[in-house]
N, C-alpha and C. Protein backbone atom coordinates (compact mmCIF):
# COMPACT_ATOMS: atom_id res chain seq x y z
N UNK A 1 72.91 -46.62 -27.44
CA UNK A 1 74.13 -46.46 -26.69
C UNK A 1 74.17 -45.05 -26.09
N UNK A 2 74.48 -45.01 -24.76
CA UNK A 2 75.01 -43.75 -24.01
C UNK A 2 75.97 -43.56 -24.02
N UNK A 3 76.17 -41.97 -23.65
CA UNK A 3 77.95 -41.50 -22.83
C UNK A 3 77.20 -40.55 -22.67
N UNK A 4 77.60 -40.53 -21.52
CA UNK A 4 77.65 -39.15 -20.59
C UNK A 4 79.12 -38.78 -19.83
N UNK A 5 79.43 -37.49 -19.85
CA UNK A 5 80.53 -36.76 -19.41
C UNK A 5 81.01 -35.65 -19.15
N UNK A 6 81.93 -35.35 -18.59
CA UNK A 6 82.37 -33.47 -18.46
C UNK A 6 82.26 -33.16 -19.71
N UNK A 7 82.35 -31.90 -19.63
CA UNK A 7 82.00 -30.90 -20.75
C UNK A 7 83.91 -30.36 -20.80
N UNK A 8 84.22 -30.00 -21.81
CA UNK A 8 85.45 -28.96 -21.88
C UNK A 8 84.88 -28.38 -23.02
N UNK A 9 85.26 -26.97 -22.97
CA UNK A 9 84.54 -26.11 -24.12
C UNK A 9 85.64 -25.35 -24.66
N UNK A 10 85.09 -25.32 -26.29
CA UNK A 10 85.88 -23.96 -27.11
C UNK A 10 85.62 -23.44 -28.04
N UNK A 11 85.72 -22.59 -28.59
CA UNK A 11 85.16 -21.44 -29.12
C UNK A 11 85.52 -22.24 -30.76
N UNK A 12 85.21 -21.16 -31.86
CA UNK A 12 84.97 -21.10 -33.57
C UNK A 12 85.87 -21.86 -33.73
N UNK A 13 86.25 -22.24 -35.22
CA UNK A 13 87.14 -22.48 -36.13
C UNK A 13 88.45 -22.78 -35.28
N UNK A 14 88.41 -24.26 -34.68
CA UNK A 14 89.36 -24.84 -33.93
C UNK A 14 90.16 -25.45 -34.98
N UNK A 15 90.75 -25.33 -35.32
CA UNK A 15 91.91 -25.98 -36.66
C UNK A 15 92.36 -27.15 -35.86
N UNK A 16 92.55 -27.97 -36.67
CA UNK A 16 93.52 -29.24 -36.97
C UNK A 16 94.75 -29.57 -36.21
N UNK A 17 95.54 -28.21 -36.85
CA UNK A 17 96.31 -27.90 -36.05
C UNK A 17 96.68 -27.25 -35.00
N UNK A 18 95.29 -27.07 -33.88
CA UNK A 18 95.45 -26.49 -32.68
C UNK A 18 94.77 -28.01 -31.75
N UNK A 19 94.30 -28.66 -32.86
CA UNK A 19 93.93 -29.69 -32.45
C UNK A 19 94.90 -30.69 -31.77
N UNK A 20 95.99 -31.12 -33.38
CA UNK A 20 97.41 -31.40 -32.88
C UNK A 20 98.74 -31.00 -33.45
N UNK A 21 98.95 -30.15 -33.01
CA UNK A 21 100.29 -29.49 -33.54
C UNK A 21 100.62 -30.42 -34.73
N UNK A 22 100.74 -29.67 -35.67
CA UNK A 22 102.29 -30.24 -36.53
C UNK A 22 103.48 -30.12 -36.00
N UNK A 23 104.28 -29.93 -35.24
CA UNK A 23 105.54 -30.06 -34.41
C UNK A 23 105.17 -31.76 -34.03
N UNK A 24 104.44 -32.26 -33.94
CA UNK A 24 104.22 -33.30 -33.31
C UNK A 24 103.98 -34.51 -34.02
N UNK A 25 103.65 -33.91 -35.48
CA UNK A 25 103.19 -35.19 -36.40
C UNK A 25 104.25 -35.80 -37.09
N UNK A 26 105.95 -36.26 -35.72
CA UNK A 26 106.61 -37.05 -36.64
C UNK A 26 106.51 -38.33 -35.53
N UNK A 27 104.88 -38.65 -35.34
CA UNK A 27 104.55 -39.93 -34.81
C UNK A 27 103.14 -39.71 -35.20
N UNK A 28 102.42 -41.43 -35.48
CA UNK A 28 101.13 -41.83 -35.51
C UNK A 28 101.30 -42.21 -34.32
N UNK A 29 101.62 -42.48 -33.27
CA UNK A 29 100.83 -43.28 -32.02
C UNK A 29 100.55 -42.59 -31.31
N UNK A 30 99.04 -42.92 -31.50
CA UNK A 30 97.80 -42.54 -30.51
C UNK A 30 98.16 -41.60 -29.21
N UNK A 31 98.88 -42.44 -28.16
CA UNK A 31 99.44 -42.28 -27.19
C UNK A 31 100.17 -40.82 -26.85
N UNK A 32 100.75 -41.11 -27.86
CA UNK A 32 101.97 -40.03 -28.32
C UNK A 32 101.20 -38.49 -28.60
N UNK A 33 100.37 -38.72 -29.38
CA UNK A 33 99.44 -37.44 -29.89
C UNK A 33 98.66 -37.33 -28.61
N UNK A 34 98.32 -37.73 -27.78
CA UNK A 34 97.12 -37.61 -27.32
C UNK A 34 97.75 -36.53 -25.89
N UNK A 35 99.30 -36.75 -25.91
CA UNK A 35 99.79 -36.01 -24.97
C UNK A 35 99.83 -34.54 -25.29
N UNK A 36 99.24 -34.42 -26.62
CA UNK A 36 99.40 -32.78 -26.93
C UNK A 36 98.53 -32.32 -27.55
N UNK A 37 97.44 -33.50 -27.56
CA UNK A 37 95.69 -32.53 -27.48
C UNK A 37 95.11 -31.50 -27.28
N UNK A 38 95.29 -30.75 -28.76
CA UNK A 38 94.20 -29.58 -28.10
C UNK A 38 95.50 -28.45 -26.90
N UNK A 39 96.44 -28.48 -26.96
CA UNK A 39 97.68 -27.42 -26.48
C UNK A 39 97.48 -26.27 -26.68
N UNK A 40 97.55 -26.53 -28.36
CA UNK A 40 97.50 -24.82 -28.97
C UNK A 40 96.17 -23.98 -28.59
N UNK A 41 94.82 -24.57 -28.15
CA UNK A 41 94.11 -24.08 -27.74
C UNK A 41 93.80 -23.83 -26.20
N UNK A 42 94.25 -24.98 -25.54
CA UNK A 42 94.54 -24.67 -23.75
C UNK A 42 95.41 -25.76 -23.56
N UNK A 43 96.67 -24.65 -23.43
CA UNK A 43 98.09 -25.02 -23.37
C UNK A 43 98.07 -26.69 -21.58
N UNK A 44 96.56 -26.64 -21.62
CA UNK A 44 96.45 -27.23 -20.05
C UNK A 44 95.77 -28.45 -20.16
N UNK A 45 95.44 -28.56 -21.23
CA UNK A 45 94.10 -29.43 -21.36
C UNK A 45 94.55 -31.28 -21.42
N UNK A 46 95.95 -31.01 -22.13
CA UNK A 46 96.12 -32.06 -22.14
C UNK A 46 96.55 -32.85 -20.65
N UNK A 47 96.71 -32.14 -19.78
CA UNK A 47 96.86 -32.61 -18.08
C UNK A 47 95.36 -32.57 -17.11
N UNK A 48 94.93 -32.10 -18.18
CA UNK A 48 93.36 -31.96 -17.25
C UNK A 48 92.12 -32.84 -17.89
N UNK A 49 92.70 -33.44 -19.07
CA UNK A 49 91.62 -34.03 -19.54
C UNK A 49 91.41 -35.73 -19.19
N UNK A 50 89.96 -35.82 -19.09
CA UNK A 50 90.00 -37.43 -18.09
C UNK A 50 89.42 -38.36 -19.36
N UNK A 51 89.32 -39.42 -19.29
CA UNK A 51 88.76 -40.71 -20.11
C UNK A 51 87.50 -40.27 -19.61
N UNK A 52 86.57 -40.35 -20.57
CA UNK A 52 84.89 -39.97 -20.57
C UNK A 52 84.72 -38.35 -20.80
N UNK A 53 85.66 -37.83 -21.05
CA UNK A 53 85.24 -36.52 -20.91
C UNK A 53 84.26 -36.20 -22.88
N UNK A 54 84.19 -34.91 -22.95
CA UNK A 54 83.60 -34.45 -23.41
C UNK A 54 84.13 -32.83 -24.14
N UNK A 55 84.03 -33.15 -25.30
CA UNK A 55 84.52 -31.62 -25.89
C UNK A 55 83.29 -30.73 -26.50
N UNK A 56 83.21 -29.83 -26.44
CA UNK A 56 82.14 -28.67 -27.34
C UNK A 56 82.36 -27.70 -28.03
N UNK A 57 82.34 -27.36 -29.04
CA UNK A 57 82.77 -26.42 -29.37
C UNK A 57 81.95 -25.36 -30.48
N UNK A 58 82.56 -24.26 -30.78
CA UNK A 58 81.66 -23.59 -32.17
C UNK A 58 81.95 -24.24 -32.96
N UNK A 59 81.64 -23.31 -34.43
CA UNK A 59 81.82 -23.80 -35.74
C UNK A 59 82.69 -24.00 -35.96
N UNK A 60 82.76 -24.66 -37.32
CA UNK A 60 83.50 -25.37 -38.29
C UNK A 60 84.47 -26.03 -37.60
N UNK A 61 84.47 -26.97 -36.24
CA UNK A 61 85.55 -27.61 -35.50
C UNK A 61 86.41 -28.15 -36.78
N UNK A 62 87.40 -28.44 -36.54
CA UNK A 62 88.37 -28.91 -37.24
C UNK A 62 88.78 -29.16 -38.86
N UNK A 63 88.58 -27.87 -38.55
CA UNK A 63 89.25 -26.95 -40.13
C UNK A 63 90.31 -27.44 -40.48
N UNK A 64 90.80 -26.63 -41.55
CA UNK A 64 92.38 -27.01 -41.53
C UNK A 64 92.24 -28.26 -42.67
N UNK A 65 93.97 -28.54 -42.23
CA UNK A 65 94.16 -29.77 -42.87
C UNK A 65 93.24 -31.28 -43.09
N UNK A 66 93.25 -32.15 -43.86
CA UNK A 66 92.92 -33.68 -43.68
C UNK A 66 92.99 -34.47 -43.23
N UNK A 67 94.40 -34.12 -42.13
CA UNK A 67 94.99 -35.48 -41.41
C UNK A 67 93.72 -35.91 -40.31
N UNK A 68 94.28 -37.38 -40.54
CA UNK A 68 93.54 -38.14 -39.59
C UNK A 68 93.96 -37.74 -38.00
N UNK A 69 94.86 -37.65 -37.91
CA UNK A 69 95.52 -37.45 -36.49
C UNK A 69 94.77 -36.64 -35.46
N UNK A 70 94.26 -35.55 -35.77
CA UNK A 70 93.36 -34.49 -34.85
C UNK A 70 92.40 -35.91 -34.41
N UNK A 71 91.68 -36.12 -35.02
CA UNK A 71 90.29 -36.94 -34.48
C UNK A 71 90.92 -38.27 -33.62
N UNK A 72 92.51 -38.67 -33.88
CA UNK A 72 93.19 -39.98 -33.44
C UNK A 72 93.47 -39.37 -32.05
N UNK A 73 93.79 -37.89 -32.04
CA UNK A 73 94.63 -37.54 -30.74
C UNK A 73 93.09 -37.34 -29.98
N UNK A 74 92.47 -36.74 -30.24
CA UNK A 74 91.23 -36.57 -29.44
C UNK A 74 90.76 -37.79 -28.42
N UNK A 75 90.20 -38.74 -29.58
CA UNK A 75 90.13 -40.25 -29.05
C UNK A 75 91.51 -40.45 -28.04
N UNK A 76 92.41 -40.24 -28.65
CA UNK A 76 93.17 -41.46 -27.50
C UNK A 76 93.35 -40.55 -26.25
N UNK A 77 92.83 -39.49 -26.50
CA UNK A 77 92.92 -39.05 -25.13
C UNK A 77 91.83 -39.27 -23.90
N UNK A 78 90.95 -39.81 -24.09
CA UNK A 78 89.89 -40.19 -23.38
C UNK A 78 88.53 -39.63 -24.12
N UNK A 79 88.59 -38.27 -24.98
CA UNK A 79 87.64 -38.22 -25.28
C UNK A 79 86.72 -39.14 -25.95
N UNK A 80 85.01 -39.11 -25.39
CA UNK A 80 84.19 -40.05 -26.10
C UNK A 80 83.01 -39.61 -26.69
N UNK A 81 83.16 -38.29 -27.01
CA UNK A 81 82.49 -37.44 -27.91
C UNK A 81 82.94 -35.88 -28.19
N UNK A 82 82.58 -35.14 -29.49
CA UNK A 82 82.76 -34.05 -29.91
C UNK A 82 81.36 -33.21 -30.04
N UNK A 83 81.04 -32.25 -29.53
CA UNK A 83 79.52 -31.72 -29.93
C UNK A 83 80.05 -30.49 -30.53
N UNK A 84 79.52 -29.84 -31.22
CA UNK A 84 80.00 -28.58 -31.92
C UNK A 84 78.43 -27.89 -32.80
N UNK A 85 78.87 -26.51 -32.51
CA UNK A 85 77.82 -26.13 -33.96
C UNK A 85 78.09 -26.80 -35.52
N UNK A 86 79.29 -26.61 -35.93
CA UNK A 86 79.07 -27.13 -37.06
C UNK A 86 80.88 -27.80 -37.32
N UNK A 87 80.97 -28.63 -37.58
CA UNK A 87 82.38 -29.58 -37.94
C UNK A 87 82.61 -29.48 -40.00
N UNK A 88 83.92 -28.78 -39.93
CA UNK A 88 84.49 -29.14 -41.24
C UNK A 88 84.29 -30.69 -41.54
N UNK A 89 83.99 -30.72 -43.06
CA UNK A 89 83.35 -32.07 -43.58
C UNK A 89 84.61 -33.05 -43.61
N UNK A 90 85.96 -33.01 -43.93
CA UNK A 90 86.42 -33.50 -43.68
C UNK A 90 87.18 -34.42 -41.97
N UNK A 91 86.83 -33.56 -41.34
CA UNK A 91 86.75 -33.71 -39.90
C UNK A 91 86.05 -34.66 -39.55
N UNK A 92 84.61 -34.04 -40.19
CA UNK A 92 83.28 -35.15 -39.84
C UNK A 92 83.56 -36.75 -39.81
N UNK A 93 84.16 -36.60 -41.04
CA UNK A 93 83.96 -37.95 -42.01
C UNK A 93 85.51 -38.60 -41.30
N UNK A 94 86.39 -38.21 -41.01
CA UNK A 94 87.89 -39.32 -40.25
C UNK A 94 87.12 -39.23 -38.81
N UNK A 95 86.30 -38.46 -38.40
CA UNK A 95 85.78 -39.13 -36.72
C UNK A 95 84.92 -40.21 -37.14
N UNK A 96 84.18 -40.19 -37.76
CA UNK A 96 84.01 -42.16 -37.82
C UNK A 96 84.82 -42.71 -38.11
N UNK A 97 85.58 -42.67 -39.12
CA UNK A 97 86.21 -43.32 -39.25
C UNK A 97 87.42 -44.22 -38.83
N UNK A 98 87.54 -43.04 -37.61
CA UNK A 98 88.03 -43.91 -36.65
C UNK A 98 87.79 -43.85 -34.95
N UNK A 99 85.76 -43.82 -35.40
CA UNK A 99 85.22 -44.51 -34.02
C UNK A 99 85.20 -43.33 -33.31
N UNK A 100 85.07 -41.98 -33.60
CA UNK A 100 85.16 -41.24 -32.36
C UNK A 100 83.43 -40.25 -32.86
N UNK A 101 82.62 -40.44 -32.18
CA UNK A 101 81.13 -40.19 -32.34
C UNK A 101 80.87 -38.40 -31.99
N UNK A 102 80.47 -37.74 -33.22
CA UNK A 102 80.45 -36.56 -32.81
C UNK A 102 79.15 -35.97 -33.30
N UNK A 103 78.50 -35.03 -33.13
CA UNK A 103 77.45 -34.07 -33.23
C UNK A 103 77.20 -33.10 -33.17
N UNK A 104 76.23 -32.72 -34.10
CA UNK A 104 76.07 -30.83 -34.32
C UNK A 104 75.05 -30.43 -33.65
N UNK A 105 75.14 -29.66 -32.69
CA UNK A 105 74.28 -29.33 -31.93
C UNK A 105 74.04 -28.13 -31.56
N UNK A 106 73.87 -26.75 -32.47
CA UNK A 106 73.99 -25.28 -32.12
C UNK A 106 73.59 -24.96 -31.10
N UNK A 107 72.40 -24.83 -30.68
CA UNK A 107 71.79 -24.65 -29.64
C UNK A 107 72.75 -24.61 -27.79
N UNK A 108 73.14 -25.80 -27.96
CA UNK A 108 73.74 -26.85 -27.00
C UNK A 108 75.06 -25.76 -26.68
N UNK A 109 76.04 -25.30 -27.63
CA UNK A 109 76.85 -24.87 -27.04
C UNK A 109 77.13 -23.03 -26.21
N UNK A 110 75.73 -22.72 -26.74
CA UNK A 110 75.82 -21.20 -25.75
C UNK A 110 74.79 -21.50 -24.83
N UNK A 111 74.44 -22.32 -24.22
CA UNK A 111 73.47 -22.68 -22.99
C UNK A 111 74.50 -23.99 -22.19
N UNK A 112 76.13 -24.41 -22.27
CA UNK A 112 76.42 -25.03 -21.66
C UNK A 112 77.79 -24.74 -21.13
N UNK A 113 77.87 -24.95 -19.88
CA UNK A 113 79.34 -24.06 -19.36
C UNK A 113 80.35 -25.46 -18.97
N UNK A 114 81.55 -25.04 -19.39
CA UNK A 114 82.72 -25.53 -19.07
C UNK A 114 82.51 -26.34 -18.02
N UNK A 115 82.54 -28.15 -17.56
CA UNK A 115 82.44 -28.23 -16.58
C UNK A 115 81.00 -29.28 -15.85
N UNK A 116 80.36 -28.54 -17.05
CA UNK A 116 78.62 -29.12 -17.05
C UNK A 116 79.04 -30.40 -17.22
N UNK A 117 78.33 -31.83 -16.96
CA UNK A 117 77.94 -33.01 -17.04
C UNK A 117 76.69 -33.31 -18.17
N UNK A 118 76.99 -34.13 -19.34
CA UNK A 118 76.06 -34.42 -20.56
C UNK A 118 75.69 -35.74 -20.47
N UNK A 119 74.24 -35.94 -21.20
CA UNK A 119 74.21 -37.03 -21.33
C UNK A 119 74.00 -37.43 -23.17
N UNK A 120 74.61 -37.94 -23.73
CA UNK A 120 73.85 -37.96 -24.69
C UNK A 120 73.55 -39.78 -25.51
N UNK A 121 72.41 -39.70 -25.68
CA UNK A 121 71.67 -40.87 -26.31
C UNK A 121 72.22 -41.03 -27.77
N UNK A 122 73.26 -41.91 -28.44
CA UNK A 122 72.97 -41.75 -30.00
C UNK A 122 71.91 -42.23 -30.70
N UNK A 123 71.13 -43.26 -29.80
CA UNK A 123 70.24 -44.29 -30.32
C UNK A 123 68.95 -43.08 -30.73
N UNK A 124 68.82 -42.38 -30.01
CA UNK A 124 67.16 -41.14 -30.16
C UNK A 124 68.17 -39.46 -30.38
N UNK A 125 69.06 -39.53 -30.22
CA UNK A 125 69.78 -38.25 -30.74
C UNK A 125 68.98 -37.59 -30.11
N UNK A 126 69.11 -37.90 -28.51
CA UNK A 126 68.69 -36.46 -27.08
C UNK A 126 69.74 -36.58 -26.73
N UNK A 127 70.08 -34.95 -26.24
CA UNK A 127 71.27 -34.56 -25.46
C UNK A 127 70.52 -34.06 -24.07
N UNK A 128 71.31 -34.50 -22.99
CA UNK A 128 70.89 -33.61 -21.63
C UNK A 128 71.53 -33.12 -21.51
N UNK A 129 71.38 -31.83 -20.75
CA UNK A 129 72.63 -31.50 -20.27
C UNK A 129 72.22 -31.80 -18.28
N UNK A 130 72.64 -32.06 -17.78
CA UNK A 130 72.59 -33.16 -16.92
C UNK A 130 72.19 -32.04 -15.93
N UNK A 131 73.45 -30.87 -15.50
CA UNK A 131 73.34 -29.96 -14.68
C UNK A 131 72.91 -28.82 -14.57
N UNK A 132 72.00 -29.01 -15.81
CA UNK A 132 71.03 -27.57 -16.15
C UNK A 132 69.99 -27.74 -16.51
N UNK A 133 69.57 -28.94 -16.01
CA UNK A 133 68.58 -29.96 -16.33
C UNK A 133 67.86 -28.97 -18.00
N UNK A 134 68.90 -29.42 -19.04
CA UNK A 134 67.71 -28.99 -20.49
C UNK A 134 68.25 -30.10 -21.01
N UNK A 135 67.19 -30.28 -22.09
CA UNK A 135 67.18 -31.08 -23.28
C UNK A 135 67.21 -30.54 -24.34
N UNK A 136 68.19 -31.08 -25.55
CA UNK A 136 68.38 -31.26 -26.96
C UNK A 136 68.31 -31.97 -27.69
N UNK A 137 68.09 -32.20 -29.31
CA UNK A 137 67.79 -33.09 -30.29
C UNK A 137 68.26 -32.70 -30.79
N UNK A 138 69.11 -34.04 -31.84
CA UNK A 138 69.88 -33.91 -32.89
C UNK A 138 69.75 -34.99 -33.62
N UNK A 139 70.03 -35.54 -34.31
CA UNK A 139 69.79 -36.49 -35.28
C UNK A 139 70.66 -37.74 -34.33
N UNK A 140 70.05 -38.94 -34.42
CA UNK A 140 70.69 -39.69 -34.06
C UNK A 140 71.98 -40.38 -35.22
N UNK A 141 72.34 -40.95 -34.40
CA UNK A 141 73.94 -41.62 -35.16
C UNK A 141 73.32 -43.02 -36.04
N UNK A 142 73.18 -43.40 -36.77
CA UNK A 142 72.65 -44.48 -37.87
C UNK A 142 73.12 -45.55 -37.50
N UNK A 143 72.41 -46.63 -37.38
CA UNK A 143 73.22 -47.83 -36.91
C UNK A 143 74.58 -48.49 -37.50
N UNK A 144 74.57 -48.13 -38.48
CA UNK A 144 75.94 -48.23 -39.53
C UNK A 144 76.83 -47.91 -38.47
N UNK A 145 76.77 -46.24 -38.55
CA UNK A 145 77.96 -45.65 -37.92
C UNK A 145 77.73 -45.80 -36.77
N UNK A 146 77.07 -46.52 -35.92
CA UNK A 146 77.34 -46.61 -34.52
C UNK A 146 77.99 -47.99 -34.43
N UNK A 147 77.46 -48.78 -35.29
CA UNK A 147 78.59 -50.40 -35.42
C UNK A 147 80.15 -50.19 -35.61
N UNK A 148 80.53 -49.03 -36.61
CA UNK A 148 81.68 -48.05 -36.88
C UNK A 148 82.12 -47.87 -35.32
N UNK A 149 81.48 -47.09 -34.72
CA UNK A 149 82.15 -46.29 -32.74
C UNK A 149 82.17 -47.76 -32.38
N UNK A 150 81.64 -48.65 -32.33
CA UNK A 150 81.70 -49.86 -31.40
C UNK A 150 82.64 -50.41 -31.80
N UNK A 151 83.28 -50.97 -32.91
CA UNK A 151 83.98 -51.38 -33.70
C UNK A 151 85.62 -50.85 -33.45
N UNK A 152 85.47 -49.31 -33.10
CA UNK A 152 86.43 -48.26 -33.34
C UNK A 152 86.97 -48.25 -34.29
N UNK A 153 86.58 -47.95 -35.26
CA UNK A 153 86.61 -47.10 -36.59
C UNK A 153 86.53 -48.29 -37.69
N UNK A 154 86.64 -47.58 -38.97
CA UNK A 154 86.08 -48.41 -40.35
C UNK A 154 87.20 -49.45 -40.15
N UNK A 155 88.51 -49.20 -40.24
CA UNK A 155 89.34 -50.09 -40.48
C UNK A 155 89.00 -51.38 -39.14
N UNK A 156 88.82 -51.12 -38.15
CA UNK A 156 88.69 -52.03 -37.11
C UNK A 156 86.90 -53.72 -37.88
N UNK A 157 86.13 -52.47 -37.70
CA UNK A 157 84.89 -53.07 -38.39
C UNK A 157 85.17 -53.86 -39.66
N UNK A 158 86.09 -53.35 -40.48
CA UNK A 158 86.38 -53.91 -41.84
C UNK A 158 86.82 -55.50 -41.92
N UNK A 159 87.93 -55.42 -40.51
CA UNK A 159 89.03 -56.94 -40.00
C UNK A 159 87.76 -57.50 -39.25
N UNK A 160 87.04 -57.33 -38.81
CA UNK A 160 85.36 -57.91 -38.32
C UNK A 160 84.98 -58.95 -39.28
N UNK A 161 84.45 -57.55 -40.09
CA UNK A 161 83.87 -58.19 -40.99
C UNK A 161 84.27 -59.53 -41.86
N UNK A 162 85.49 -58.64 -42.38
CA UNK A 162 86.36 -59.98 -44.12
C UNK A 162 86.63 -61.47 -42.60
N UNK A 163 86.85 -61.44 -40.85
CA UNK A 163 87.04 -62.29 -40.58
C UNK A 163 85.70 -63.23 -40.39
N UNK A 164 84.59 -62.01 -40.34
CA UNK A 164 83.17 -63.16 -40.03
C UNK A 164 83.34 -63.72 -41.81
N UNK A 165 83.65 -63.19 -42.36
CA UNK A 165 83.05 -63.98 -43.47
C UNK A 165 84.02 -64.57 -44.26
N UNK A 166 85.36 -65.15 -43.38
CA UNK A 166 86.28 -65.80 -44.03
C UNK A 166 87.07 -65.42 -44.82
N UNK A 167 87.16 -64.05 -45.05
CA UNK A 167 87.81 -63.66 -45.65
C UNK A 167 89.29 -63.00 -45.25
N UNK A 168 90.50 -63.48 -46.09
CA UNK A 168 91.93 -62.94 -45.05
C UNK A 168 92.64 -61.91 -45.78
């Protein structure tokens, strides 16, 4: 599976909550969060950001708290990937979980500018970067967790599953 897309970039230790405000978390819907994506870090982003786009960032992306919501608001905002040097483990682990495909890619984010066009492969875990014509490797995404992104997230895959196999 591919996606390729704009790039939006940001720097270290993007918290949770710059991700999505707590002022905001007296709603789960998607919709709702996705209008205030990423604010606290560019108060703009949420009017500039398109379906297919693409986020990058430094380390430890999405620090902070546990909530699921950061990785929910991301997704419903069009984003269809996260690349970062390195993602807090809890972060890691609610972006599959609900379907939103991300990767560590050090290299990738001080050789790519705001704006750039990516391509990235999960199936061989190559990244292009499209408009600077380089290439990167990263581990590809496991077919598990890519049935997970197709699925959009565990819980989606789960009602799949118990229905292929009769189960209610």
């Amino acid at each position: 599976m591919k996606i390729k897309g704009k790039v939006w970039k940001f720097g270290d230790n993007i918290d949770t909550d710059a991700i999505i405000p707590a002022r905001y978390l007296n709603t789960s819907d998607p919709k709702e969060l996705a209008k205030h994506v990423m604010e606290d870090a560019d108060s703009t982003f949420p009017s500039k950001v398109k379906t297919g786009d693409i986020i990058i960032a430094g380390r430890n992306f999405g620090c902070g708290s546990s909530r699921e919501h950061a990785p929910i608001a991301i997704k419903a905002s069009g984003v269809q990937a996260v690349i970062a040097k390195s993602f807090a483990r809890i972060f890691f682990r609610n972006a599959f979980n609900i379907g939103l495909p991300i990767f560590e890619v050090p290299e990738l984010i001080d050789e790519t500018t705001e704006g750039d066009e990516i391509e990235i492969d999960m199936d061989s875990g190559e990244i292009v970067n499209i408009s600077k014509g380089k290439r990167y490797k990263t581990k590809p995404i496991p077919a598990f967790m890519q049935e997970l992104i197709k699925a959009g997230g565990l819980v989606e895959w789960t009602k799949r599953r118990l229905s292929t196999e009769g189960i209610k």
